[in-house]
Protein backbone atom coordinates (compact mmCIF):
# COMPACT_ATOMS: atom_id res chain seq x y z
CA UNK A 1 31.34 -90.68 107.91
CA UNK A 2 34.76 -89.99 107.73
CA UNK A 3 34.70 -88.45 104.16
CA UNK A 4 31.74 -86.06 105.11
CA UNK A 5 34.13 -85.05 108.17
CA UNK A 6 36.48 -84.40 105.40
CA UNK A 7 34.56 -82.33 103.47
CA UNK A 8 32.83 -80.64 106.10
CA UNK A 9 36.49 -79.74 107.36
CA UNK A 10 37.38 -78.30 103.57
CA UNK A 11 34.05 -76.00 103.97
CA UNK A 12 35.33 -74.41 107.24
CA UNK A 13 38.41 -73.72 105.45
CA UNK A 14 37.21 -72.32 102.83
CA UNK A 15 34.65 -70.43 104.59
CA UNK A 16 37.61 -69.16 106.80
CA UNK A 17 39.87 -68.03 103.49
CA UNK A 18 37.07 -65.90 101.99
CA UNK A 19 35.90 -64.27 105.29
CA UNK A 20 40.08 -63.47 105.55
CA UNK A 21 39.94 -61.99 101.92
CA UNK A 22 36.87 -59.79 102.65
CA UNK A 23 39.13 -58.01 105.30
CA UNK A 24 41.63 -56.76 102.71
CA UNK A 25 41.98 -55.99 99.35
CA UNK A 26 43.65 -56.48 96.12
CA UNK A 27 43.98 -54.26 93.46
CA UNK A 28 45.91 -55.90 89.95
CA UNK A 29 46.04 -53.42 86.63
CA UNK A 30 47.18 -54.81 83.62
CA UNK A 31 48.54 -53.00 81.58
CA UNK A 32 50.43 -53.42 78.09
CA UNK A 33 53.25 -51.10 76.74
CA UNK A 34 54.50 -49.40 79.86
CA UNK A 35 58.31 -50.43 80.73
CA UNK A 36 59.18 -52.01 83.98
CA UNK A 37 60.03 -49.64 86.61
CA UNK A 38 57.55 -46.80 85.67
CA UNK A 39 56.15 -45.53 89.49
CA UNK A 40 52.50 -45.62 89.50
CA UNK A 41 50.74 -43.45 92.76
CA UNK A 42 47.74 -44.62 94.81
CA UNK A 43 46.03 -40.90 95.43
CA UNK A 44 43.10 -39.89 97.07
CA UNK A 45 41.32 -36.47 98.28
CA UNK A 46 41.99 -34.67 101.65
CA UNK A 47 39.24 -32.75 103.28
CA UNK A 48 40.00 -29.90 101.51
CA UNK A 49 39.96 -31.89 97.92
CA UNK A 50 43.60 -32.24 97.66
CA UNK A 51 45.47 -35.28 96.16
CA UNK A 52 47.44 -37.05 98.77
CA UNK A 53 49.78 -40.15 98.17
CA UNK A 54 48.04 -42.87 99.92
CA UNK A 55 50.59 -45.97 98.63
CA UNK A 56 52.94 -46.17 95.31
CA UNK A 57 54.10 -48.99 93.54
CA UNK A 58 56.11 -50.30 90.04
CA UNK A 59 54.96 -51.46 86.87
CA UNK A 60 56.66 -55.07 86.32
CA UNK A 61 56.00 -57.64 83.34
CA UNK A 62 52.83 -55.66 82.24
CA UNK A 63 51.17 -55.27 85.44
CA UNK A 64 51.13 -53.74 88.52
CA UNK A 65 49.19 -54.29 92.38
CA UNK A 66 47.98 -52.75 95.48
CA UNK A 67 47.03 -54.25 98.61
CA UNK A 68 45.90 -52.93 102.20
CA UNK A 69 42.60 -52.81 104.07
CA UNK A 70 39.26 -50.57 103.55
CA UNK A 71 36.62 -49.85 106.08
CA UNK A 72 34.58 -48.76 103.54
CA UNK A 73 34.60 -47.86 99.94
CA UNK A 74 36.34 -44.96 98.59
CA UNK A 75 37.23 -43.47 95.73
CA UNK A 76 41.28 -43.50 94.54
CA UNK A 77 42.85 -42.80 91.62
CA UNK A 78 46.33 -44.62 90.02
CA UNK A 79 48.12 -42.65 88.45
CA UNK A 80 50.83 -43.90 86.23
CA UNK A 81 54.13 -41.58 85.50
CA UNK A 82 53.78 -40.00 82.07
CA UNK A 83 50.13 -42.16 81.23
CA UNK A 84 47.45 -41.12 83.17
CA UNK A 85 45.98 -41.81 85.82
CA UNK A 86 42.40 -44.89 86.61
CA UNK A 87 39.56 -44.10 89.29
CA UNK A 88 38.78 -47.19 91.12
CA UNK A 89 36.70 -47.24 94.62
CA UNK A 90 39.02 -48.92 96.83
CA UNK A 91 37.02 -51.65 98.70
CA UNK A 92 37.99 -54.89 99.96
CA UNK A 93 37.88 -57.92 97.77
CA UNK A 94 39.95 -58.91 94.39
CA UNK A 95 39.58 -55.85 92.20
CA UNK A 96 40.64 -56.13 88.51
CA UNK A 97 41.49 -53.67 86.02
CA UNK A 98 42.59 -53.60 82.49
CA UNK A 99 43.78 -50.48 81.23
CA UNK A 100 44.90 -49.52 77.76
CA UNK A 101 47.99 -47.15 78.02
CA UNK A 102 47.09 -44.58 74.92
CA UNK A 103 43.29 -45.07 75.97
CA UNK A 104 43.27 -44.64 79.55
CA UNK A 105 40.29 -43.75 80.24
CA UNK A 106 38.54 -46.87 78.45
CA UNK A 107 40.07 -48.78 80.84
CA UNK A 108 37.68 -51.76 82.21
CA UNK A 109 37.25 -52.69 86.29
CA UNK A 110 35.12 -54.75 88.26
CA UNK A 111 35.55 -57.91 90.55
CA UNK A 112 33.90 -56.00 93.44
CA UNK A 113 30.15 -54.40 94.40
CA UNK A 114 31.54 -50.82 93.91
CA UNK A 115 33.64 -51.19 90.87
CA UNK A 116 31.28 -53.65 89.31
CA UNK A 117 28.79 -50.72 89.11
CA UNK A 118 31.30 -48.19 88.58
CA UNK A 119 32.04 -49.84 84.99
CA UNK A 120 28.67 -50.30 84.20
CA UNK A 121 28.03 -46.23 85.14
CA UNK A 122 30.80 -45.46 82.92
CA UNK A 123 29.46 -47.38 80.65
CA UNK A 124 26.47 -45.98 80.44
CA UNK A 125 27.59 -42.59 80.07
CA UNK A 126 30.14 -42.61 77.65
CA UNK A 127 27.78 -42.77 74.64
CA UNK A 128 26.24 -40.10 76.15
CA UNK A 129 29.45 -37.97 76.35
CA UNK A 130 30.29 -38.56 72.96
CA UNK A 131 27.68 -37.33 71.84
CA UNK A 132 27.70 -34.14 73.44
CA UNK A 133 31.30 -33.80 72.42
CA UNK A 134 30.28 -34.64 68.47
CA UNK A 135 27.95 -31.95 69.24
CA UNK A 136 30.21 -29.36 70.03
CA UNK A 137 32.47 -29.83 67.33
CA UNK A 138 29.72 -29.35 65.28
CA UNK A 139 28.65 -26.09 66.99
CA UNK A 140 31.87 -24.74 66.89
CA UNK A 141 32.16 -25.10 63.31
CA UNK A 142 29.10 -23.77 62.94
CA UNK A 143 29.47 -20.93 64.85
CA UNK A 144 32.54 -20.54 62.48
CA UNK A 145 30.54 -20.45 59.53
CA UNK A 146 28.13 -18.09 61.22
CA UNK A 147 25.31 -20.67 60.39
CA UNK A 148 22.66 -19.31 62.93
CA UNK A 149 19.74 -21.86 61.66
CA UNK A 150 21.99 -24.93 62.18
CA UNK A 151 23.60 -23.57 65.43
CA UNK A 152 19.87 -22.96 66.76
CA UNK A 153 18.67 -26.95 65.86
CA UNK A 154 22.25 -27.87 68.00
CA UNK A 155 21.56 -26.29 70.87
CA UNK A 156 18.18 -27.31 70.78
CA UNK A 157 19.28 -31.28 70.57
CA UNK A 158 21.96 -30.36 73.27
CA UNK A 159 19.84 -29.60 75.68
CA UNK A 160 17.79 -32.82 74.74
CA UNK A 161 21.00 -34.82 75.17
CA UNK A 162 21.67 -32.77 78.95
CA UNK A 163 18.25 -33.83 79.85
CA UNK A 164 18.87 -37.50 78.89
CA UNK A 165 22.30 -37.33 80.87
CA UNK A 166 20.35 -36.16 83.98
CA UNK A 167 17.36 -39.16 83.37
CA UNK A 168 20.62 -41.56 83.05
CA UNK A 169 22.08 -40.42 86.46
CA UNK A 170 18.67 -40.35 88.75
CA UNK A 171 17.61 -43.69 87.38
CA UNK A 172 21.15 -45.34 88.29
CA UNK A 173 20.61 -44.13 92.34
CA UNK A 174 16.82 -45.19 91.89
CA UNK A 175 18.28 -48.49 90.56
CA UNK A 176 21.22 -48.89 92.25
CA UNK A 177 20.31 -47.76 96.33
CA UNK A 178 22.73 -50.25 97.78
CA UNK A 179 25.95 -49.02 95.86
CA UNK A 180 28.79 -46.15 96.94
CA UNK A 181 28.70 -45.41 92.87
CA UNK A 182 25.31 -43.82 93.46
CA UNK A 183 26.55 -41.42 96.79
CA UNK A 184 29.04 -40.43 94.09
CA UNK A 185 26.40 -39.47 91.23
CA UNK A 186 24.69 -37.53 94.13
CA UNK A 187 28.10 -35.43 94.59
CA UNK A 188 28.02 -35.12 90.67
CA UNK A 189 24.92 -33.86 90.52
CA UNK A 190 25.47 -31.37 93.22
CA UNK A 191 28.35 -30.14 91.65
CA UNK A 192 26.43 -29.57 88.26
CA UNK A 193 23.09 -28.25 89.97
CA UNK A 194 21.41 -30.55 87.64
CA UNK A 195 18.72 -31.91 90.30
CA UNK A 196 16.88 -28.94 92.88
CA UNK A 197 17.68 -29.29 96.60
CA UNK A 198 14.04 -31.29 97.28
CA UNK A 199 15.05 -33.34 94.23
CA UNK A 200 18.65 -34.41 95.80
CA UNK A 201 16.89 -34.84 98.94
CA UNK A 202 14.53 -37.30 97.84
CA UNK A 203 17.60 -39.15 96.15
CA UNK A 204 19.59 -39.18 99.24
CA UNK A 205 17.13 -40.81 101.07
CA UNK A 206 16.42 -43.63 99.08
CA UNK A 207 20.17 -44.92 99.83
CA UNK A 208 20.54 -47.89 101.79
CA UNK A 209 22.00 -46.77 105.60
CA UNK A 210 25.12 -48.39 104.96
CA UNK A 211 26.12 -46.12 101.70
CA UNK A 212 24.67 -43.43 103.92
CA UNK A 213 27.41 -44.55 106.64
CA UNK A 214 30.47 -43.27 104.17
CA UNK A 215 32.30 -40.16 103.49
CA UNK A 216 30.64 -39.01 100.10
CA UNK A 217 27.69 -39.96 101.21
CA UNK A 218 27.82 -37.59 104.42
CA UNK A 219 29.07 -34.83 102.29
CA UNK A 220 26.51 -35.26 100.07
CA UNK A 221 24.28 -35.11 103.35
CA UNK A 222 25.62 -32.35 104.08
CA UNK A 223 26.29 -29.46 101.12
CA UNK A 224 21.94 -31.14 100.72
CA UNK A 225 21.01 -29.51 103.76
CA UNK A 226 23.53 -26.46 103.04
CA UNK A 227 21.46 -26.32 99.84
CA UNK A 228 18.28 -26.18 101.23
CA UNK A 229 19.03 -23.63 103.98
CA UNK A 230 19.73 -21.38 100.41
CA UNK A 231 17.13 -22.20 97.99
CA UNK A 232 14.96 -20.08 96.53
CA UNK A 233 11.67 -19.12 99.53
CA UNK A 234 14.30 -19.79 102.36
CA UNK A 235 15.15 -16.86 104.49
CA UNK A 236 19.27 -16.08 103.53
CA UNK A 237 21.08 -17.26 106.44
CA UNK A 238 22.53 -14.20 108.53
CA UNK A 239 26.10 -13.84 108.75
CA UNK A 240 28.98 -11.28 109.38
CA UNK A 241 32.71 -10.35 108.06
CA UNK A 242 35.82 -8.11 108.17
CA UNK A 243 35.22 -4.94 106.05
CA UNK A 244 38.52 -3.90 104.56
CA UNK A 245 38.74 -1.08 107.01
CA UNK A 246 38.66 -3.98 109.36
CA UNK A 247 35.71 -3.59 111.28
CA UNK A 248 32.55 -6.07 111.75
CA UNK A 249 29.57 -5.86 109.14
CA UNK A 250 26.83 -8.27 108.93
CA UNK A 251 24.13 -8.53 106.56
CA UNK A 252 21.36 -7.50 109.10
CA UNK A 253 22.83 -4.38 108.99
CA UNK A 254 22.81 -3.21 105.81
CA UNK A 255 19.20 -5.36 104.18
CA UNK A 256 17.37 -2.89 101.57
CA UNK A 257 13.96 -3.05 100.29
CA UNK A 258 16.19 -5.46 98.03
CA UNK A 259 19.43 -6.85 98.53
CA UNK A 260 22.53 -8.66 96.44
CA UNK A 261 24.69 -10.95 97.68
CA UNK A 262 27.21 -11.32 95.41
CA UNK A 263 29.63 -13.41 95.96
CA UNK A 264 33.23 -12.61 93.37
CA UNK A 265 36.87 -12.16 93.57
CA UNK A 266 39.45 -10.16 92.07
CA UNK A 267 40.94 -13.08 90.49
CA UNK A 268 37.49 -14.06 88.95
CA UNK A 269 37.03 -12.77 84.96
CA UNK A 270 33.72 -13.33 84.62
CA UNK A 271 33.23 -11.53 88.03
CA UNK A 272 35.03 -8.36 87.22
CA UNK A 273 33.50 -8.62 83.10
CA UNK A 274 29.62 -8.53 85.00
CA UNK A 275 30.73 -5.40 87.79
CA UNK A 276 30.27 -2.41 85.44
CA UNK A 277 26.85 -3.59 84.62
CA UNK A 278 26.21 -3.91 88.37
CA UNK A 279 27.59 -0.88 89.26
CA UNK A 280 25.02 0.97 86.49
CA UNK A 281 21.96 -0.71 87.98
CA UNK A 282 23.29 -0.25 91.14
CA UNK A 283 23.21 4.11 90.55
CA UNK A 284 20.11 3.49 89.29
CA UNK A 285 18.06 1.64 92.09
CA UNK A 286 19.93 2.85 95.63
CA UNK A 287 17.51 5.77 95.92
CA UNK A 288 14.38 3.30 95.52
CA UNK A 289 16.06 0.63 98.21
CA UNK A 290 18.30 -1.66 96.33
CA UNK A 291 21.55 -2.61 98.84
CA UNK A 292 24.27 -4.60 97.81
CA UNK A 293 27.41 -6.59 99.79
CA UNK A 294 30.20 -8.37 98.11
CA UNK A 295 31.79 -11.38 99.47
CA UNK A 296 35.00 -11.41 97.94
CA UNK A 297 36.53 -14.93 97.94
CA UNK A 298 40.39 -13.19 97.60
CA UNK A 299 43.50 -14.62 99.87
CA UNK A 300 45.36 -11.49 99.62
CA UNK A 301 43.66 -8.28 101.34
CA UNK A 302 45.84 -5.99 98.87
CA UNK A 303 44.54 -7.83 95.78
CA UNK A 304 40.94 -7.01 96.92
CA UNK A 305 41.15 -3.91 97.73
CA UNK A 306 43.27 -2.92 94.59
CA UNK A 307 40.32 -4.92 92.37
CA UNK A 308 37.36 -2.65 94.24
CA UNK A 309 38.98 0.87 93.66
CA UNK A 310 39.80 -0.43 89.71
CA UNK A 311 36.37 -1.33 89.17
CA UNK A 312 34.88 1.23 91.47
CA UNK A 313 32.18 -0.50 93.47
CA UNK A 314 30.55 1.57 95.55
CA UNK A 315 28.74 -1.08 97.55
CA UNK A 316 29.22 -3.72 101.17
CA UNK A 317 32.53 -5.27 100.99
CA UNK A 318 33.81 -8.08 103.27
CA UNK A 319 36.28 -10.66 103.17
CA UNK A 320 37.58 -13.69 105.42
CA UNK A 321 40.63 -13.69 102.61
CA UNK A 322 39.96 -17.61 103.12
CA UNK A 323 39.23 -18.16 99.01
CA UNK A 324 37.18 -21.59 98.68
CA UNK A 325 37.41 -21.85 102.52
CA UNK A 326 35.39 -19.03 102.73
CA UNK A 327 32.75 -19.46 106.09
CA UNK A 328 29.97 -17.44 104.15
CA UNK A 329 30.81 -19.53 100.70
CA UNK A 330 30.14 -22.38 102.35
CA UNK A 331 27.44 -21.51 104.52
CA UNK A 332 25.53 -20.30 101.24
CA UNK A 333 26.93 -23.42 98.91
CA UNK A 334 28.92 -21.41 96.61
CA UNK A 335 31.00 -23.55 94.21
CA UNK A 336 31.29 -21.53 91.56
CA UNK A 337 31.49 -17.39 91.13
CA UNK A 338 30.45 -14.86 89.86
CA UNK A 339 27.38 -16.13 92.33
CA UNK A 340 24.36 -14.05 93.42
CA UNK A 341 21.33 -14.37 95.84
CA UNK A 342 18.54 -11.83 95.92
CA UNK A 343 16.79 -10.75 99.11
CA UNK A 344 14.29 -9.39 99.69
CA UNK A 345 13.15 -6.48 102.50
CA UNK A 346 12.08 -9.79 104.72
CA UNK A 347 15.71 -11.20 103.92
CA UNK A 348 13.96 -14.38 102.04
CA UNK A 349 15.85 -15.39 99.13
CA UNK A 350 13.87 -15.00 96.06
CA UNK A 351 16.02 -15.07 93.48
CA UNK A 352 19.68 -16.27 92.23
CA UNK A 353 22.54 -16.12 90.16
CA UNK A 354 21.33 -13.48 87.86
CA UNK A 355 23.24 -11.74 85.44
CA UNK A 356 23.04 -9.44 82.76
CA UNK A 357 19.99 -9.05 80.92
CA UNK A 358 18.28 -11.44 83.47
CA UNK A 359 19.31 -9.34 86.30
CA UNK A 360 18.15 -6.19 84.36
CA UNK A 361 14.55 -7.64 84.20
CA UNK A 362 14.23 -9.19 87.57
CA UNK A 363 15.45 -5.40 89.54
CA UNK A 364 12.51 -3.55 87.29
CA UNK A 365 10.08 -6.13 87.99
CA UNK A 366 11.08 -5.95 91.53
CA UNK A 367 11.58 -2.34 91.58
CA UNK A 368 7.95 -1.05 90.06
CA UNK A 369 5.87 -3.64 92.23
């Protein structure tokens, strides 16, 4: 009786130690060939996706640790002075990582839910990404060589080798509802606008409620419904801006029989390289209806101005000279410009980011309906 007390006792205790551990965490990188004393810097992303120093730390016999507390998983990233720097979703629980100093990025975690699958995603990809990058090498030198036949058979396999990439990453959230590594896919895949909004909606929702619960996840929630409120057959969400004369305009006001949003900077290249062939199918279509209003994503009101009278657009212009901040940006899910929605006279959007050629067949279409 007494020796079951005894063990019974040793259960509570032990019981007691692991619920204690799952309260905190422990994060140990080893590490071979840095000197003692290098400073290595826990970082994460603000709101507005800017690394702040969250903890920091010294390399010593090899190795290196972190230790706090996580409500719930997030994504970090160690960077070592003059090395590089290791993702790893800060969760509670013993996390391991072994990192090779000239191969950083084949460095190996796990020894929690979140990093476990984290490796294995990695994993899982990386044959994938060599590939693509064997590709390209190849392109390039064929491109050098002006070998059009082999160049065409390359693009053709690298677009198989995309599609296989975006089979990879929507059978990992099928597979994998219960994990934070999936909520981050979902922001990957949002930020390469591999997957349509119903597609990403479908995704989200087959996340367990607690993934749902964290910060990616309610981003991803988020910039989803964002999405929708833009896709192609919604209605283009109304909004309004400083002109640079400084007064009011709003889209409602100045709606064609078809209208651009365009949405470009002064600062963008590829923006101001695409505005002379705007401006030419611009002459041509304003007498049949065609309306156009730039959203410039500038900071400086001078720089705007200065790019509009260079390149001579006669169109809309407004500005909240907030660059990525931008209200309308956001409200429309612009990540990347040149960007362009097409209206149109009902305001519904039913086409986007056209350019060049395409945008030359989709106005005539349009235009002799």
């Amino acid at each position: 009786m007494k020796k079951i007390g005894v063990l019974f006792l040793m259960a509570l205790i032990a019981a007691s130690c692991g619920q204690q551990h799952k309260d905190s965490y422990t994060i140990t990188v080893k590490i071979d060939g840095v000197e003692d004393g290098k400073t290595v810097f826990m970082k994460k992303a603000d709101v507005n996706n800017q690394p702040v120093d969250v903890d920091s730390t010294t390399v010593q016999q090899g190795q290196f640790t972190f230790t706090g507390k996580a409500d719930t998983p997030e994504i970090h990233f160690l960077l070592i002075d003059q090395v590089g720097n290791i993702p790893v979703i800060v969760e509670n629980g013993d996390i391991e990582i072994e990192a090779y100093k000239d191969s950083i990025n084949f460095s190996k975690m796990g020894g929690s839910p979140s990093n476990d699958d984290f490796y294995e995603f990695i994993s899982g990809t990386r044959g994938i990404g060599e590939r693509i990058n064997a590709l390209r090498q190849q392109m390039m030198k064929a491109s050098q060589e002006r070998d059009t036949v082999t160049i065409a058979t390359l693009q053709d396999t690298y677009g198989d080798i995309q599609e296989e990439a975006k089979e990879y990453e929507v059978n990992f959230v099928e597979g994998h509802p219960d994990s934070y590594i999936s909520a981050l896919v979902l922001e990957k895949m949002l930020m390469s606008q591999s997957q349509t909004p119903e597609e990403l909606k479908e995704l989200y929702s087959s996340l367990s409620e607690d993934v749902k619960k964290t910060a990616v996840a309610e981003r991803v929630a988020k910039q989803i419904e964002n999405l929708t409120k833009v896709s192609v057959g919604a209605t283009a969400p109304e909004f309004s801006a400083p002109t640079p004369e400084g007064e009011e305009l709003a889209l409602k006001d100045i709606k064609g029989k078809i209208t651009i949003i365009d949405f470009w900077a002064a600062w963008c290249k590829p923006c101001r390289a695409e505005n002379p062939h705007v401006v030419k199918l611009y002459e041509k279509y304003k007498d049949q209806g065609l309306s156009i209003i730039g959203v410039s994503l500038d900071r400086k009101k001078e720089d705007w101005e200065k790019a509009i009278a260079e390149d001579q657009l006669p169109w809309h212009h407004v500005s909240n000279l907030k660059f990525w901040q931008d209200p309308i940006a956001q409200l429309y899910n612009v990540k990347a410009i040149p960007a362009t929605f097409i209206l149109d006279e009902n305001g519904k959007i039913i086409a986007k980011d056209l350019r060049g050629e395409a945008l030359d067949t989709k106005l005539a279409e349009l235009f002799e309906m």
